[in-house]
Protein backbone atom coordinates (compact mmCIF):
# COMPACT_ATOMS: atom_id res chain seq x y z
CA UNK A 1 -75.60 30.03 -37.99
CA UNK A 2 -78.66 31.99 -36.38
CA UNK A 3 -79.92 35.31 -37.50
CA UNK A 4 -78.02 38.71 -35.93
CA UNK A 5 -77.66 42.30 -35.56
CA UNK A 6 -74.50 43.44 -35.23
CA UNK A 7 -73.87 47.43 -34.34
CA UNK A 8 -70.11 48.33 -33.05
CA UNK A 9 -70.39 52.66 -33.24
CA UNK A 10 -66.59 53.03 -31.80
CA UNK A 11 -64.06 54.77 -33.12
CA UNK A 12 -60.67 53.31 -32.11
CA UNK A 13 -57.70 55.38 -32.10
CA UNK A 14 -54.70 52.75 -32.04
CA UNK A 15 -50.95 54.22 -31.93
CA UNK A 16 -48.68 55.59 -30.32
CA UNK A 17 -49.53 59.69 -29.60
CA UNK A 18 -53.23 59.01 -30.70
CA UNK A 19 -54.03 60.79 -27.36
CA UNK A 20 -53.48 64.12 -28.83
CA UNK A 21 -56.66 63.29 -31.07
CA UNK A 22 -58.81 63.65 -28.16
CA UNK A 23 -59.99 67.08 -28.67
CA UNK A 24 -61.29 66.32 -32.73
CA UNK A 25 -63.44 63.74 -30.72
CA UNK A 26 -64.96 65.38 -27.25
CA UNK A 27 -67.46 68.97 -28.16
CA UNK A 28 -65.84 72.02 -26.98
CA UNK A 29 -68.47 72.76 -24.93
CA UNK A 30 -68.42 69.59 -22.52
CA UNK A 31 -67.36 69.88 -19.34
CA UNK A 32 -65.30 66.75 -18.65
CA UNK A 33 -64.69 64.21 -15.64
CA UNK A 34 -62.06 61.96 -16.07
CA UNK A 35 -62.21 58.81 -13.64
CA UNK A 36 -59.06 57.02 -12.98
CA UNK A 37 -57.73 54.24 -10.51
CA UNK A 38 -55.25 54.33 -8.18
CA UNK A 39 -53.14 56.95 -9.15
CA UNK A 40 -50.72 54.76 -11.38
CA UNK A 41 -51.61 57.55 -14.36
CA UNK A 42 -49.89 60.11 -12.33
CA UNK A 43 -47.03 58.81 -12.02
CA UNK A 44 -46.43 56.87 -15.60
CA UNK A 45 -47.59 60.20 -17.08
CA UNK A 46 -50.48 59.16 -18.91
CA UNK A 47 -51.96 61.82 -16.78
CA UNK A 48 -49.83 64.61 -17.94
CA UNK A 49 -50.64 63.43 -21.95
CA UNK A 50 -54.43 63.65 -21.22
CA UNK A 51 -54.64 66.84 -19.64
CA UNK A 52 -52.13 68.45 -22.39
CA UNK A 53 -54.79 67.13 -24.76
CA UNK A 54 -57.74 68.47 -23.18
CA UNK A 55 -56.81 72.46 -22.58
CA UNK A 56 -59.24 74.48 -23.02
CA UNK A 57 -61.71 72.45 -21.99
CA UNK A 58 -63.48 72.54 -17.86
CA UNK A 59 -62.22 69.21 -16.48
CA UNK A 60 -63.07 67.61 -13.28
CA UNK A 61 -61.36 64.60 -12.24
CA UNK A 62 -62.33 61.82 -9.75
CA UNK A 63 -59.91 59.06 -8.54
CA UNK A 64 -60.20 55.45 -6.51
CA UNK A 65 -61.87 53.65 -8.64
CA UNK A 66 -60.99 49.97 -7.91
CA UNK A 67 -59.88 47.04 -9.61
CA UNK A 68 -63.35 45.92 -9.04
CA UNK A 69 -65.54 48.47 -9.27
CA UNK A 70 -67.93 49.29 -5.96
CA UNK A 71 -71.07 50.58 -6.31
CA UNK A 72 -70.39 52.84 -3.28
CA UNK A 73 -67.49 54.33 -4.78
CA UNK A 74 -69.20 54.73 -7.84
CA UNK A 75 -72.31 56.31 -6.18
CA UNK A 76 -69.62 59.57 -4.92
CA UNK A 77 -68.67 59.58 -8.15
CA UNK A 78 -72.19 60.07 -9.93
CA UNK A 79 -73.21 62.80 -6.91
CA UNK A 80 -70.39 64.73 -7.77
CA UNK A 81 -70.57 64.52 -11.50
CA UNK A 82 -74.17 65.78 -10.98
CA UNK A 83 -72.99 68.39 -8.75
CA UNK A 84 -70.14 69.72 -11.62
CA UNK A 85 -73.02 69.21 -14.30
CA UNK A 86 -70.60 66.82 -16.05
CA UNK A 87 -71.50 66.35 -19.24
CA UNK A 88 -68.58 63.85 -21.10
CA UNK A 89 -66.77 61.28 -19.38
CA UNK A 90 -63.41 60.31 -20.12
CA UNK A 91 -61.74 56.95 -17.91
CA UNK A 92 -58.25 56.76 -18.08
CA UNK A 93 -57.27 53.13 -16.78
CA UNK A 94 -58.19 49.68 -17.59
CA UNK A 95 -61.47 48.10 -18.03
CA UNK A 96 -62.46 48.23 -14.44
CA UNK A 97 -62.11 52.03 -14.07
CA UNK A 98 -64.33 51.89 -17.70
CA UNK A 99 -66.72 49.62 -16.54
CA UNK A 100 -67.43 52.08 -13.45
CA UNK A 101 -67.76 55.01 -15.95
CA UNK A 102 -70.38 53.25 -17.65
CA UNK A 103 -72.50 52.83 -14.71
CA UNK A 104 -71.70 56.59 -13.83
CA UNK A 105 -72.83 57.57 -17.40
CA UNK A 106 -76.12 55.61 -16.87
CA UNK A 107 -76.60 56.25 -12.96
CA UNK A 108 -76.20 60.36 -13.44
CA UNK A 109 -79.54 60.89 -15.53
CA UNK A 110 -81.50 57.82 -14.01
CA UNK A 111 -84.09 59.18 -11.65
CA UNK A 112 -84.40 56.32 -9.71
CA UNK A 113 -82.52 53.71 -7.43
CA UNK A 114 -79.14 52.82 -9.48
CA UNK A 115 -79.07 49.71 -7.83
CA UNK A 116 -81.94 48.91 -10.10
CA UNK A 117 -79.81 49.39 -13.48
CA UNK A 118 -78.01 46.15 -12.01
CA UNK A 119 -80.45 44.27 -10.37
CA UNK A 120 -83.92 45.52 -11.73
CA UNK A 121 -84.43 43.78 -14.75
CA UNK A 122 -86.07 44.85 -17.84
CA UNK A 123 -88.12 47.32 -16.59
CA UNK A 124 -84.82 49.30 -15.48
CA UNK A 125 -82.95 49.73 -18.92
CA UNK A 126 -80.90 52.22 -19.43
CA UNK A 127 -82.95 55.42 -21.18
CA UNK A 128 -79.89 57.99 -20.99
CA UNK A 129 -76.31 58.57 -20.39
CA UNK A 130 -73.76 60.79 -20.24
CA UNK A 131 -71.10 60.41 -23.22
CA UNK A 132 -68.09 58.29 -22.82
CA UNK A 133 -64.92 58.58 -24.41
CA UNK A 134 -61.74 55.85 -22.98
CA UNK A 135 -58.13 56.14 -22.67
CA UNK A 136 -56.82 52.50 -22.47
CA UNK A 137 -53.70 51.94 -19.98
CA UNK A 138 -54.49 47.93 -19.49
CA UNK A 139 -56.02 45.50 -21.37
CA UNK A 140 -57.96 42.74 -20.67
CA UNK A 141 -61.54 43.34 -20.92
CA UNK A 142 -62.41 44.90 -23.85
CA UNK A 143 -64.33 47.02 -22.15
CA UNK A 144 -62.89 49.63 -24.68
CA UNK A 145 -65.04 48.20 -27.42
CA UNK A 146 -68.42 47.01 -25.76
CA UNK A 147 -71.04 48.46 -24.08
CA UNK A 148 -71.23 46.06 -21.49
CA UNK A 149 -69.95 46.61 -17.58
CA UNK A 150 -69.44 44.58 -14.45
CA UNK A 151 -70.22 46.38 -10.93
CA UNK A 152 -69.76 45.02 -7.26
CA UNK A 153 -71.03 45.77 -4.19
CA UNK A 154 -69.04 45.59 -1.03
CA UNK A 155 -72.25 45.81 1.57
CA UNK A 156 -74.07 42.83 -0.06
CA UNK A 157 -70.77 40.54 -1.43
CA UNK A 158 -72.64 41.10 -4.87
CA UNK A 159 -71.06 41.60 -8.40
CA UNK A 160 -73.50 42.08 -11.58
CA UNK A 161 -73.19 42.58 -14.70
CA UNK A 162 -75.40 45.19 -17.17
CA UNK A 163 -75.24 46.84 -20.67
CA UNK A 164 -77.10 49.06 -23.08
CA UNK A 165 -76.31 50.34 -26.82
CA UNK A 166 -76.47 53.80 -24.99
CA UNK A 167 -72.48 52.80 -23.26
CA UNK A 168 -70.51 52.20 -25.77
CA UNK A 169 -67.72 54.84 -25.78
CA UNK A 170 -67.26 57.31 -28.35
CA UNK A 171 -63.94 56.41 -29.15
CA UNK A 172 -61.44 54.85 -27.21
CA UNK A 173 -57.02 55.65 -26.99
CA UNK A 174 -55.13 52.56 -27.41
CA UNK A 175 -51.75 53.56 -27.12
CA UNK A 176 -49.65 50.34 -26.59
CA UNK A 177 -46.98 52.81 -24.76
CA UNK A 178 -49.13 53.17 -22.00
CA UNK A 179 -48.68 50.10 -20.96
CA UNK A 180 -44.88 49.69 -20.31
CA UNK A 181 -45.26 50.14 -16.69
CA UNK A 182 -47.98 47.70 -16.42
CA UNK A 183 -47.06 45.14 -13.15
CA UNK A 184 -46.31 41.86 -14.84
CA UNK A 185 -49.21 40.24 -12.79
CA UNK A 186 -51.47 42.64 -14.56
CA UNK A 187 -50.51 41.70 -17.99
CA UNK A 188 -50.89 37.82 -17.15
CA UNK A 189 -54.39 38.47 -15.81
CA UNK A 190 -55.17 40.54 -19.43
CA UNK A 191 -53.90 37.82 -21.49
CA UNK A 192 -55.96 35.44 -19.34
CA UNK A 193 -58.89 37.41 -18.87
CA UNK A 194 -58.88 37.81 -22.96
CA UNK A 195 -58.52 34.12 -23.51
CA UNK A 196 -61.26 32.98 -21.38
CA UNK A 197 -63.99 35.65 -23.10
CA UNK A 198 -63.01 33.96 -26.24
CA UNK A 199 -63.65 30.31 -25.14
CA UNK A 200 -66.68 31.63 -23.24
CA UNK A 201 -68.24 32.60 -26.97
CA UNK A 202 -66.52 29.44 -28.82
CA UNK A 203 -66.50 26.14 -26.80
CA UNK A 204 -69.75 25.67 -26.48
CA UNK A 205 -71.59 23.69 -29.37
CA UNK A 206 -70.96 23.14 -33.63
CA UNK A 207 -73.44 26.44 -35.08
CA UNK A 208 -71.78 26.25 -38.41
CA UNK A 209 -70.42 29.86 -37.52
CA UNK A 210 -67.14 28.89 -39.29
CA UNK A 211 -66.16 32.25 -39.38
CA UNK A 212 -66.77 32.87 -35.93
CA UNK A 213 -64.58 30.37 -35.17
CA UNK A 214 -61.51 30.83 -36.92
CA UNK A 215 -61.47 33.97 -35.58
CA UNK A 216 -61.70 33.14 -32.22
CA UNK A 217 -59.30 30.56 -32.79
CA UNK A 218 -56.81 33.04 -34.18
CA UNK A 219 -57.34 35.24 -31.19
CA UNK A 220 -56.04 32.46 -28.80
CA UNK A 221 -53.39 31.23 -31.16
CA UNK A 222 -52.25 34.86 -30.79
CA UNK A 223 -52.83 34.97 -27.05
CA UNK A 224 -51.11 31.48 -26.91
CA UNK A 225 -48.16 32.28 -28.67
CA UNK A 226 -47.40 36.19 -27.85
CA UNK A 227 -49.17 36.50 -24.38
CA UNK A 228 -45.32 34.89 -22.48
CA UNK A 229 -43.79 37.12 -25.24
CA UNK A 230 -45.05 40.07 -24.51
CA UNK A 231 -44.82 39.32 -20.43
CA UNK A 232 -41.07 38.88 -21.08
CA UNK A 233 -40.41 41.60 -23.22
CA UNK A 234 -42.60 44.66 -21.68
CA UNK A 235 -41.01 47.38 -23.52
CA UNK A 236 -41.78 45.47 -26.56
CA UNK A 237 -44.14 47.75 -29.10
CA UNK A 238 -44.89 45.25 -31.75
CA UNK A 239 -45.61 42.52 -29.04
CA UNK A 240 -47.65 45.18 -26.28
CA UNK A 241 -49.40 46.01 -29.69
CA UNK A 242 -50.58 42.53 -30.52
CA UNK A 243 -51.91 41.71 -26.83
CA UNK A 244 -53.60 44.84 -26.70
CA UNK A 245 -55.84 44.36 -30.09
CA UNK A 246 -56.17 40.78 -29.11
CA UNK A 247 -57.67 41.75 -25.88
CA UNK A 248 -60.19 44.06 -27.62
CA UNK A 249 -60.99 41.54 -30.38
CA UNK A 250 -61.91 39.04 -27.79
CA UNK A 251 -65.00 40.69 -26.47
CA UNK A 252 -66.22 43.28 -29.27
CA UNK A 253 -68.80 41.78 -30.51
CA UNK A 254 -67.25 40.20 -33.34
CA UNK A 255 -66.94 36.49 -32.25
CA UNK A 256 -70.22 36.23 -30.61
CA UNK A 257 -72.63 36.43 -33.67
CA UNK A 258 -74.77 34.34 -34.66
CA UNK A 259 -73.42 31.40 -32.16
CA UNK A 260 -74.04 30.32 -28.96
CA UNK A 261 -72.24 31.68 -25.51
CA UNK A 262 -71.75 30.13 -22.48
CA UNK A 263 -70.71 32.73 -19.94
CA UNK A 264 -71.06 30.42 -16.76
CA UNK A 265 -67.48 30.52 -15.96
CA UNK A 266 -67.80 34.35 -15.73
CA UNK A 267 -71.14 34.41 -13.73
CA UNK A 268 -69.43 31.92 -11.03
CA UNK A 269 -65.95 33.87 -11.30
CA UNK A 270 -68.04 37.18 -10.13
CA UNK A 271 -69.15 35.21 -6.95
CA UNK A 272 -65.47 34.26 -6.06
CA UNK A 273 -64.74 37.88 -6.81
CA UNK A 274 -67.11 38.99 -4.49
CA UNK A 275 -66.85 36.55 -1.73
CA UNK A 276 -62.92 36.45 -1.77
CA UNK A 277 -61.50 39.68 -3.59
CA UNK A 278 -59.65 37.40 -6.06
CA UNK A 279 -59.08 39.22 -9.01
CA UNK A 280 -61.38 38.37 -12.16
CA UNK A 281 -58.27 36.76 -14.55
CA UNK A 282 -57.87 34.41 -11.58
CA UNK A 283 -61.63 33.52 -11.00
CA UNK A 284 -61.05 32.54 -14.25
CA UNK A 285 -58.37 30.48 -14.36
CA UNK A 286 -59.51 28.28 -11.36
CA UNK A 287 -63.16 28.02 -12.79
CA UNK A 288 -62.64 27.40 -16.68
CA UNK A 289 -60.46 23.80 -16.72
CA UNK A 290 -63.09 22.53 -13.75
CA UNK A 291 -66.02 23.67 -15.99
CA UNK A 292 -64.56 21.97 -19.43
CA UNK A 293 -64.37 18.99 -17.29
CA UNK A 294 -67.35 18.78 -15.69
CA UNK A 295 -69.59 20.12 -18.81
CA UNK A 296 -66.61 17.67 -21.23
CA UNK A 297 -69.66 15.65 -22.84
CA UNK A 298 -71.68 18.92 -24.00
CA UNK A 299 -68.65 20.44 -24.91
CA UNK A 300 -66.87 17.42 -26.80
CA UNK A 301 -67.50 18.11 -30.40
CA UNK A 302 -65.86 22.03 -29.90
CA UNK A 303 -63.39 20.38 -27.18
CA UNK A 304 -61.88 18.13 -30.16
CA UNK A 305 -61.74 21.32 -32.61
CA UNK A 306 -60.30 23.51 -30.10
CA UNK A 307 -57.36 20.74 -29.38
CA UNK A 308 -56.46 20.25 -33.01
CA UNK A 309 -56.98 24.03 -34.26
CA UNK A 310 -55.28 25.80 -30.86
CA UNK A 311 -53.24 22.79 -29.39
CA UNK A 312 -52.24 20.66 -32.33
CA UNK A 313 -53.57 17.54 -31.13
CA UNK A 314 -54.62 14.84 -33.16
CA UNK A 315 -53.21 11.98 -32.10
CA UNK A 316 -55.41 9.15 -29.50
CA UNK A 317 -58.81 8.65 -28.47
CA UNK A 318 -61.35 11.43 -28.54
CA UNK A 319 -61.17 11.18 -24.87
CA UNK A 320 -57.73 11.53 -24.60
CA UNK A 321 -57.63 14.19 -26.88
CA UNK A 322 -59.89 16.02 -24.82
CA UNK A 323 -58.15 15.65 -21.78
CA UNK A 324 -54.82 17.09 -23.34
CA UNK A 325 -56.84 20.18 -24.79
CA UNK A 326 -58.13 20.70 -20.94
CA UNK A 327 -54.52 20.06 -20.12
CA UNK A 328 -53.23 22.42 -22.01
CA UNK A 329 -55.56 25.08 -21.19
CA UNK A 330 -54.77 24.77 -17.46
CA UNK A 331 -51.00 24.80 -17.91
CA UNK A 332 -51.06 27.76 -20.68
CA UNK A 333 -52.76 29.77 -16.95
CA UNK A 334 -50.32 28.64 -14.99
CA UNK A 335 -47.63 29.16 -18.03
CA UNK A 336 -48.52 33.04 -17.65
CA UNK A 337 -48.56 33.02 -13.86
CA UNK A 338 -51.54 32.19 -12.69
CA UNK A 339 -52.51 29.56 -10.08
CA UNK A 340 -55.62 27.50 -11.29
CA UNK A 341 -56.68 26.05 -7.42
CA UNK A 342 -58.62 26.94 -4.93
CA UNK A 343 -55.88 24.90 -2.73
CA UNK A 344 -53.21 27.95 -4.09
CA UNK A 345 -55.18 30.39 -2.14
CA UNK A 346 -56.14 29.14 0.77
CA UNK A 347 -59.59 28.50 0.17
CA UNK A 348 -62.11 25.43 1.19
CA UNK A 349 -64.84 23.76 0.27
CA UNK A 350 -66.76 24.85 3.27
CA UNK A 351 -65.97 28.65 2.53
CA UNK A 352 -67.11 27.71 -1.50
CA UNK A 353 -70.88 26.36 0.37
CA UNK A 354 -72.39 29.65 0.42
CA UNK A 355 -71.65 30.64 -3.45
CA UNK A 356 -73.95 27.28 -3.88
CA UNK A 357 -76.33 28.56 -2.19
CA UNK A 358 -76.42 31.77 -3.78
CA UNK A 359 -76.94 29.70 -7.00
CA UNK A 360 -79.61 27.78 -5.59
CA UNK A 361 -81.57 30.83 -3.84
CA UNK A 362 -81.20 32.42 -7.47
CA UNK A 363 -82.58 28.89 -9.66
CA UNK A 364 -79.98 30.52 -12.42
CA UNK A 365 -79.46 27.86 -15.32
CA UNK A 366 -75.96 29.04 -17.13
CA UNK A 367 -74.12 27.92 -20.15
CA UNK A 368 -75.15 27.35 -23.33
CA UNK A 369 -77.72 24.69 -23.08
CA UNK A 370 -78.94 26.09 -19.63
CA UNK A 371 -78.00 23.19 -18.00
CA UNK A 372 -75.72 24.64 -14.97
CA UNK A 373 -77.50 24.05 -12.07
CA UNK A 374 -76.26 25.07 -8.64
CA UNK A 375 -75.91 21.07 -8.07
CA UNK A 376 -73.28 21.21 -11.21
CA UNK A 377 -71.65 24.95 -9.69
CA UNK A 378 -71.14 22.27 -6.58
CA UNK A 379 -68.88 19.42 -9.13
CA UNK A 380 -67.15 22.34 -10.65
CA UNK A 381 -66.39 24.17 -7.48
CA UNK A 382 -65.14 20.88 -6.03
CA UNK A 383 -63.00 20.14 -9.25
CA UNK A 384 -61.54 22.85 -8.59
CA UNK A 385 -59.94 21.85 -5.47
């Protein structure tokens, strides 16, 4: 196991009611902007909770925020936080409408070019940002829990990702209630989405991180075994409960220490999210069983674990056994709901070229062992047919 740090400041509020608590947790002072999505919180009255917990306080609001967050949209939202001299943030949604209020904390105090926070490198960190507290209503990307964030933008077919210690919220509502209304398509892409940052932090190589990984292996047990449950049963507290912690243990910090990451099925998902408008659980889904394929031979020692500890196979050749755990993987996706081809939604090879090239114009190396080239993107894009 390699050497870490490991700093996790938020204060989760798990229950049901726990929204009330929001006053003991924003200053009395702060004038507040809550950021929301599409409206679904006004009408599944979330809403209604958070402003009954926030009297007394000077609140702002600002709605739209998409399922993938734009940078233009997000750009209104900073000018008119600046405007209201905002100074907390609360999001009310699910990690997409937190991942914008991230870059809004960061993008109101920076005195430069936001785009820079995203694409600028080192020499753009972030130095400030506006407080941020989170009421969860879907999850999926722990967002609630990190201090990472994912950002598109529409006028260059660009998605990136960026982070500092300076985002992570203050505390963050999980009330499994709010999540009753949920569309079942949304809960299959949070169980997905949840799954796939786990095996993005655990099948990569043996790092004698033994801890690590029985806790990442309990996650997707969990996932495996409640995610249908919990699709089935939506009114369900105990089971809404368990898929909502899962989802926040899977990309808190927790699993990732002192072991390697791959992350290259995320960094080529964000291209088909930006090229196609494909939602990020399904980027997933297509890219991940192509990728274990393709990378099977780097993979094979953590392939062979995973299909014994998660899948219960044991029986055959190592070979076979790591086809079944690839297998199994592909149809646990499609188990929830989701399509794993390219061929399910209509798109080619041809239309795939120009992520390739991206790739190549970029000379990225992903995965663990930095051994993605855009050649391999290519096989994986193609196996994924």
């Amino acid at each position: 196991m390699d050497s870490f740090e490991f700093y996790n400041p938020v204060k989760i509020l798990f229950g049901e009611g726990k929204v009330d608590e929001i006053p003991n947790e924003i200053p009395k002072d702060a004038v507040v902007l809550i950021t929301y999505g599409g409206g679904s919180i006004k009408k599944n009255g979330v809403y209604e909770k958070v402003m009954n917990a926030l009297k007394g306080y000077k609140v702002f609001e600002f709605g739209g925020i998409e399922a993938n967050p734009k940078y233009e949209t997000l750009m209104e939202a900073v000018e008119y936080a600046r405007t209201k001299k905002v100074t907390f943030l609360l999001s009310v949604g699910g990690g997409s409408v937190l991942d914008g209020t991230k870059f809004i904390a960061a993008a109101v105090p920076f005195t430069g070019d936001p785009w820079n926070l995203l694409v600028g490198g080192n020499a753009y960190t972030v130095a400030s940002a506006l407080s941020i507290g989170a009421v969860l209503t879907l999850p999926a990307t722990g967002s609630e829990m990190n201090s990472g964030a994912v950002i598109s933008r529409k006028s260059t077919q660009e998605k990136y990702s960026f982070g500092s210690p300076l985002l992570y919220p203050k505390f963050s509502v999980l009330d499994p209630t709010f999540t009753y209304s949920l569309p079942i398509a949304q809960v299959s892409n949070g169980v997905v989405d949840a799954f796939v940052h786990v095996t993005e932090q655990y099948l990569t190589y043996p790092a004698q991180g033994h801890i690590q990984d029985r806790w990442s292996e309990g996650v997707l047990q969990t996932l495996v075994e409640f995610g249908p449950q919990a699709i089935a049963n939506p009114l369900n507290y105990d089971l809404r409960s368990t898929i909502m912690w899962s989802c926040t243990m899977a990309l808190n910090g927790i699993l990732s220490v002192g072991v390697p990451s791959d992350w290259a099925t995320h960094m080529i998902g964000h291209e088909l999210t930006a090229f196609f408008g494909l939602d990020h659980a399904v980027t997933l889904a297509i890219i991940l069983p192509s990728l274990l394929r393709t990378m099977r031979d780097e993979k094979r020692l953590k392939l062979l674990q995973y299909g014994k500890r998660v899948w219960g196979i044991e029986d055959g050749t190592e070979d076979m056994r790591v086809d079944k755990a690839i297998e199994a993987t592909e149809e646990f996706f499609q188990s929830v709901g989701i399509k794993t081809r390219f061929s399910d939604y209509g798109i080619t090879m041809d239309q795939l070229k120009p992520i390739v090239e991206r790739f190549k114009h970029r000379g990225w190396k992903l995965g663990e062992n930095k051994t993605i080239t855009s050649d391999i993107i290519e096989t994986i894009l193609k196996g994924a047919l």
